[in-house]
N, C-alpha and C. Protein backbone atom coordinates (compact mmCIF):
# COMPACT_ATOMS: atom_id res chain seq x y z
N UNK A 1 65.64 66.97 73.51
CA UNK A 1 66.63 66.20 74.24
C UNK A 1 66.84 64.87 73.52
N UNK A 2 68.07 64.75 73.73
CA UNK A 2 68.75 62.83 72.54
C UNK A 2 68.18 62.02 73.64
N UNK A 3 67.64 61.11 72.66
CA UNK A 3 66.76 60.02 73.64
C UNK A 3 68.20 58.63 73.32
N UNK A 4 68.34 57.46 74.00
CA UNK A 4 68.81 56.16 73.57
C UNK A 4 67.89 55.49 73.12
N UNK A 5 68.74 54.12 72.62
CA UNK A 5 67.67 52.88 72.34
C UNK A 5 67.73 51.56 73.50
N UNK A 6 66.84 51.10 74.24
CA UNK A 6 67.25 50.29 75.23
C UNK A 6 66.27 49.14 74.67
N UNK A 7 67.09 48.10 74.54
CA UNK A 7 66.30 46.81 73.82
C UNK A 7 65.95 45.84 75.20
N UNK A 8 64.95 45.22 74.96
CA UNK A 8 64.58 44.62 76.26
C UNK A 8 63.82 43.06 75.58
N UNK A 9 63.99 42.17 76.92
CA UNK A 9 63.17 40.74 76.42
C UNK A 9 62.20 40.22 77.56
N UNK A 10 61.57 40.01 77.28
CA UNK A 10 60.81 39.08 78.02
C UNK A 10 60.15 37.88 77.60
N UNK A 11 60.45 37.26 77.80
CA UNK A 11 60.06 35.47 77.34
C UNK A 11 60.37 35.62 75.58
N UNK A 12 59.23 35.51 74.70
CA UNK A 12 59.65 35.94 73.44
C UNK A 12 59.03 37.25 72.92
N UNK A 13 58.76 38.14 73.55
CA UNK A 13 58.01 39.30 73.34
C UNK A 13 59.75 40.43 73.82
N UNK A 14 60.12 40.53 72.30
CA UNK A 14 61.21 41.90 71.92
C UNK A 14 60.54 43.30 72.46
N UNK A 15 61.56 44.04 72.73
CA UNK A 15 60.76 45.24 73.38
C UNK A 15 62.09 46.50 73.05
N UNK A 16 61.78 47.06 71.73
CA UNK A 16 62.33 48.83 71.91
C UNK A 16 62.17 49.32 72.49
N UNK A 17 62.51 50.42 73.29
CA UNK A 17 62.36 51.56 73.69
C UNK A 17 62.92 53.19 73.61
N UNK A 18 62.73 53.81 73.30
CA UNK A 18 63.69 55.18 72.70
C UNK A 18 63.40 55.60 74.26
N UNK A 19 64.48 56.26 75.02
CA UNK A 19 64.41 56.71 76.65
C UNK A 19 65.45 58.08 76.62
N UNK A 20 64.78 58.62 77.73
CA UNK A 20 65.77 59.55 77.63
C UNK A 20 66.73 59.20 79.15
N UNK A 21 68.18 59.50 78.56
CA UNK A 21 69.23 58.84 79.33
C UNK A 21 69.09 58.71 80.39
N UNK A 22 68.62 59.42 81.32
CA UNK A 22 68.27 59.70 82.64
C UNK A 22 67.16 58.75 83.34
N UNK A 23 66.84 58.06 82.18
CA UNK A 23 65.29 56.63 82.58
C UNK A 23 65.99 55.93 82.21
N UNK A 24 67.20 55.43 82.11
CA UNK A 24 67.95 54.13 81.41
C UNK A 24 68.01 53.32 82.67
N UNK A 25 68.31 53.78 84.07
CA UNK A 25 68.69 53.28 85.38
C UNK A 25 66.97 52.65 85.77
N UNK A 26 66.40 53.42 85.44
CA UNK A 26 64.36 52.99 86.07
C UNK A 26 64.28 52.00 84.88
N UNK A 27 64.35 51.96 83.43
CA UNK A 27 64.22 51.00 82.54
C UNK A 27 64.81 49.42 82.74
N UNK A 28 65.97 49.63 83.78
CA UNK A 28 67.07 48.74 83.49
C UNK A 28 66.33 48.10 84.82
N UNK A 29 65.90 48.48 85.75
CA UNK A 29 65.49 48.01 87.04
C UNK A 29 64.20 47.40 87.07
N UNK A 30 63.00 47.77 86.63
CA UNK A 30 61.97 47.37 86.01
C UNK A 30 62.21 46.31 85.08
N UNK A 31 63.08 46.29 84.28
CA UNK A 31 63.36 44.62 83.78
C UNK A 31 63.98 44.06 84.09
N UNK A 32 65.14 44.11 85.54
CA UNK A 32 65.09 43.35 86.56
C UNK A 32 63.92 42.47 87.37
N UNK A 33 62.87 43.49 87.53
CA UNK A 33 62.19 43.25 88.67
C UNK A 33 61.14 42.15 87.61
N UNK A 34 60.24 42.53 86.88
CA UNK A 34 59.74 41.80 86.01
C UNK A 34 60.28 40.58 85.52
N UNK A 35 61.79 40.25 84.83
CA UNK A 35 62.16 38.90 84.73
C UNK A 35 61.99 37.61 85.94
N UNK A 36 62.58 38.69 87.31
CA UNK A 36 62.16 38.28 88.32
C UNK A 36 60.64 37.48 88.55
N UNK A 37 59.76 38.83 88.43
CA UNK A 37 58.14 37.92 88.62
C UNK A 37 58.21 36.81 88.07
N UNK A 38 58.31 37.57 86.38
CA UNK A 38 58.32 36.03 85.77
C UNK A 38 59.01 34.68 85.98
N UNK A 39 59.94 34.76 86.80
CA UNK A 39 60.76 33.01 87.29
C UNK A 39 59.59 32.74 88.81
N UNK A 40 59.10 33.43 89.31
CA UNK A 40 58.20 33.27 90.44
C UNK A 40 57.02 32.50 89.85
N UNK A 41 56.59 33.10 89.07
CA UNK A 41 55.28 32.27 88.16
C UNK A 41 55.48 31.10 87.68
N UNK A 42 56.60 30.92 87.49
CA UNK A 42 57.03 29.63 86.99
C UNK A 42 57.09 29.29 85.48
N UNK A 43 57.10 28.12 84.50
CA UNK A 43 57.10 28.12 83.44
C UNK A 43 55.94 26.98 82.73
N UNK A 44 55.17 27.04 83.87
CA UNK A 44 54.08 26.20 83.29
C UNK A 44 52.82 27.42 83.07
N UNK A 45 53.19 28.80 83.44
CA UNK A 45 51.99 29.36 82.94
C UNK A 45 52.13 30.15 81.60
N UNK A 46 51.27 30.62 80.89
CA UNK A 46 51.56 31.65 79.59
C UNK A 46 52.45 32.32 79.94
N UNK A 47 53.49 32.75 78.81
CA UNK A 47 54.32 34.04 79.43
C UNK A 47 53.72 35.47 79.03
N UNK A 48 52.39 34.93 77.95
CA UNK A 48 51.28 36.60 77.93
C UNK A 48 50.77 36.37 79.21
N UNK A 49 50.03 35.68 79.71
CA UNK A 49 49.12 35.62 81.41
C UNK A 49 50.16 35.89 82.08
N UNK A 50 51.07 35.45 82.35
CA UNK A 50 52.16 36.17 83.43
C UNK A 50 52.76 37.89 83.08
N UNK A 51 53.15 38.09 81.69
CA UNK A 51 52.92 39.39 81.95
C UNK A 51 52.12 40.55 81.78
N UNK A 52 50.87 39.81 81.74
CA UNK A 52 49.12 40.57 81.87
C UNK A 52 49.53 41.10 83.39
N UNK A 53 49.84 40.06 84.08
CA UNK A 53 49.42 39.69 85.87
C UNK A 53 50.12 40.43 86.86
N UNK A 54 51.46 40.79 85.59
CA UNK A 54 52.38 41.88 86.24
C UNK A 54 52.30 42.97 86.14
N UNK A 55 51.62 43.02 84.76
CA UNK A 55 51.56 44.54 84.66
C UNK A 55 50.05 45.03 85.50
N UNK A 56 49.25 44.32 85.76
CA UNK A 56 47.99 44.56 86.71
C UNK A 56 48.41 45.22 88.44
N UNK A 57 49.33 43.63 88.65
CA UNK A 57 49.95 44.28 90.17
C UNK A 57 50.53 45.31 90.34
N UNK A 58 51.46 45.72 88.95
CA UNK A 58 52.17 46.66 89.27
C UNK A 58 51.47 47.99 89.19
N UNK A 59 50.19 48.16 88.61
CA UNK A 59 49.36 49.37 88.48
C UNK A 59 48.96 49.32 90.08
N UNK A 60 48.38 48.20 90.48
CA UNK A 60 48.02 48.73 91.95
C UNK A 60 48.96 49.29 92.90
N UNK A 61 49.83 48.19 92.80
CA UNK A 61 51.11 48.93 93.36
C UNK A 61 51.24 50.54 93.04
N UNK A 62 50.78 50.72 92.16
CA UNK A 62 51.35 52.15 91.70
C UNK A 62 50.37 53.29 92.71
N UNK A 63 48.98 52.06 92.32
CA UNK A 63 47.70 53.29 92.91
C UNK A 63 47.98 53.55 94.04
N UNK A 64 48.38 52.30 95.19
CA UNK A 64 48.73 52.18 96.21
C UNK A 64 49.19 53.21 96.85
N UNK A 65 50.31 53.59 96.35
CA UNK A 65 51.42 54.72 96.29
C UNK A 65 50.92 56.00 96.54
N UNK A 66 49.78 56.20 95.09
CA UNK A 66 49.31 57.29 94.80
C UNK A 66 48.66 57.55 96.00
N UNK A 67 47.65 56.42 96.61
CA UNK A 67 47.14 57.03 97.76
C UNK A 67 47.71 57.57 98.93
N UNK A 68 48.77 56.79 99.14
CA UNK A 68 49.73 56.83 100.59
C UNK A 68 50.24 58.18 100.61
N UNK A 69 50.59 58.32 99.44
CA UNK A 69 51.22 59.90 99.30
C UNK A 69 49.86 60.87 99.33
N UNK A 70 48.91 60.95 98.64
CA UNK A 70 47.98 61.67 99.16
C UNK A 70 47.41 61.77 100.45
N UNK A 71 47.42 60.93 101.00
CA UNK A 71 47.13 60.30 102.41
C UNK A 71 47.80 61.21 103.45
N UNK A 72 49.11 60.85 102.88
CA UNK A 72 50.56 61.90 103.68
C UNK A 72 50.26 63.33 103.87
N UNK A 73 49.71 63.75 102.14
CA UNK A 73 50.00 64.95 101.96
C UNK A 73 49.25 65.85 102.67
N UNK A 74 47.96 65.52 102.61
CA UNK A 74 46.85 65.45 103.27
C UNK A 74 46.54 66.03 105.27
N UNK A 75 47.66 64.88 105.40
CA UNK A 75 47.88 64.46 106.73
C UNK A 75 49.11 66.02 107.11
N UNK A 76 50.27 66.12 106.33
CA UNK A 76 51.23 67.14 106.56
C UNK A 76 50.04 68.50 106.27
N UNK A 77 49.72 68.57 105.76
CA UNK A 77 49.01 69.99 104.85
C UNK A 77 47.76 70.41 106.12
N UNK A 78 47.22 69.36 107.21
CA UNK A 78 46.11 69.60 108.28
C UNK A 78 47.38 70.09 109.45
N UNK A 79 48.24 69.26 109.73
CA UNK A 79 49.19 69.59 110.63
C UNK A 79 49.92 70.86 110.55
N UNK A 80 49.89 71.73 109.38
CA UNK A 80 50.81 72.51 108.93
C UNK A 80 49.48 73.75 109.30
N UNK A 81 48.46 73.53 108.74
CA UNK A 81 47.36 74.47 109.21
C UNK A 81 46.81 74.93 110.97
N UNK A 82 47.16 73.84 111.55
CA UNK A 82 46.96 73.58 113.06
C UNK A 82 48.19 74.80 113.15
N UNK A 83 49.28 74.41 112.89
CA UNK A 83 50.22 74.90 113.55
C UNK A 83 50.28 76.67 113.28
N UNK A 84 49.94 76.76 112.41
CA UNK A 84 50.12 78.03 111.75
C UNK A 84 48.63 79.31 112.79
N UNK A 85 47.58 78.46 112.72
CA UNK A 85 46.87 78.36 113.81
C UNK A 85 46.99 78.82 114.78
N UNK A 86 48.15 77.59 115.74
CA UNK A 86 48.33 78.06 116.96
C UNK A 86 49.77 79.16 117.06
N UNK A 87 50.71 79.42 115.83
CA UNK A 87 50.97 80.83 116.02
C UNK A 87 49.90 82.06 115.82
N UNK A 88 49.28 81.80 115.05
CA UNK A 88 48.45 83.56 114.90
C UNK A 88 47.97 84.02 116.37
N UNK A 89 47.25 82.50 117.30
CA UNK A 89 46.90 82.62 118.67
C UNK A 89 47.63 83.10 119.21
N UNK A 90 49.18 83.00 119.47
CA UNK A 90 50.42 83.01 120.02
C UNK A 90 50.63 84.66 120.00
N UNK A 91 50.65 84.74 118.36
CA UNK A 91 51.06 86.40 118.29
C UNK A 91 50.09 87.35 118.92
N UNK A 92 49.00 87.52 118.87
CA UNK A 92 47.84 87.83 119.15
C UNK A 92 48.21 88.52 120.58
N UNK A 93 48.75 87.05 121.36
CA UNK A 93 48.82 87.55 123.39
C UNK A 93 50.00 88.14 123.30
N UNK A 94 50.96 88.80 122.30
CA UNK A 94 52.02 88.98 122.72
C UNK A 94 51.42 90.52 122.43
C-alpha cells in the first residue's frame, strides 16, 4: 500500500513520517493535541522535558483505555454467559 509523507514540528525537533493515507486524519490530530500540551507547559520549561511528559501521559492515557476496555469486555462477556445460562434453563421447562 502507497504510504504519504507528513512533515511535522514541534518546538525545534523536525519530524518525518511516511503514513498510510488513512492515518493522515490521527497524525494531523495528535499534532494538534500535542502543540496544544506544549502552550499549557508554558515556555519556561525544556521543550525535550515537555515532550518526554507528553509522551509519558499519553501512554497512560493509552493504558488507561486498555484497561477500561478490558474491564468492559470482561464485564459484557460474564453478562452474555448469565444470559445464555438462563436460556438453556428456559428451554429445558419448555
Amino acid at each position: 500500500m502507497e504510504r504519504i509523507a507528513i512533515n511535522l514540528q514541534f518546538a525545534e525537533s523536525k519530524l518525518r513520517l511516511q503514513s498510510l493515507p488513512e492515518d493522515e486524519t490521527f497524525i494531523r490530530q495528535a499534532s494538534t493535541i500535542i502543540l496544544e500540551r506544549m502552550k499549557q507547559h508554558g515556555t519556561d520549561t525544556d521543550d525535550q522535558e515537555v515532550l518526554s511528559r507528553i509522551a509519558v501521559e499519553s501512554v497512560i492515557a493509552f493504558l488507561k483505555g486498555v484497561e477500561n476496555s478490558e474491564r468492559i469486555h470482561r464485564l459484557v462477556l460474564h453478562k452474555a454467559t448469565k444470559l445464555e445460562e438462563m436460556i438453556k434453563v428456559q428451554s429445558r421447562s419448555f
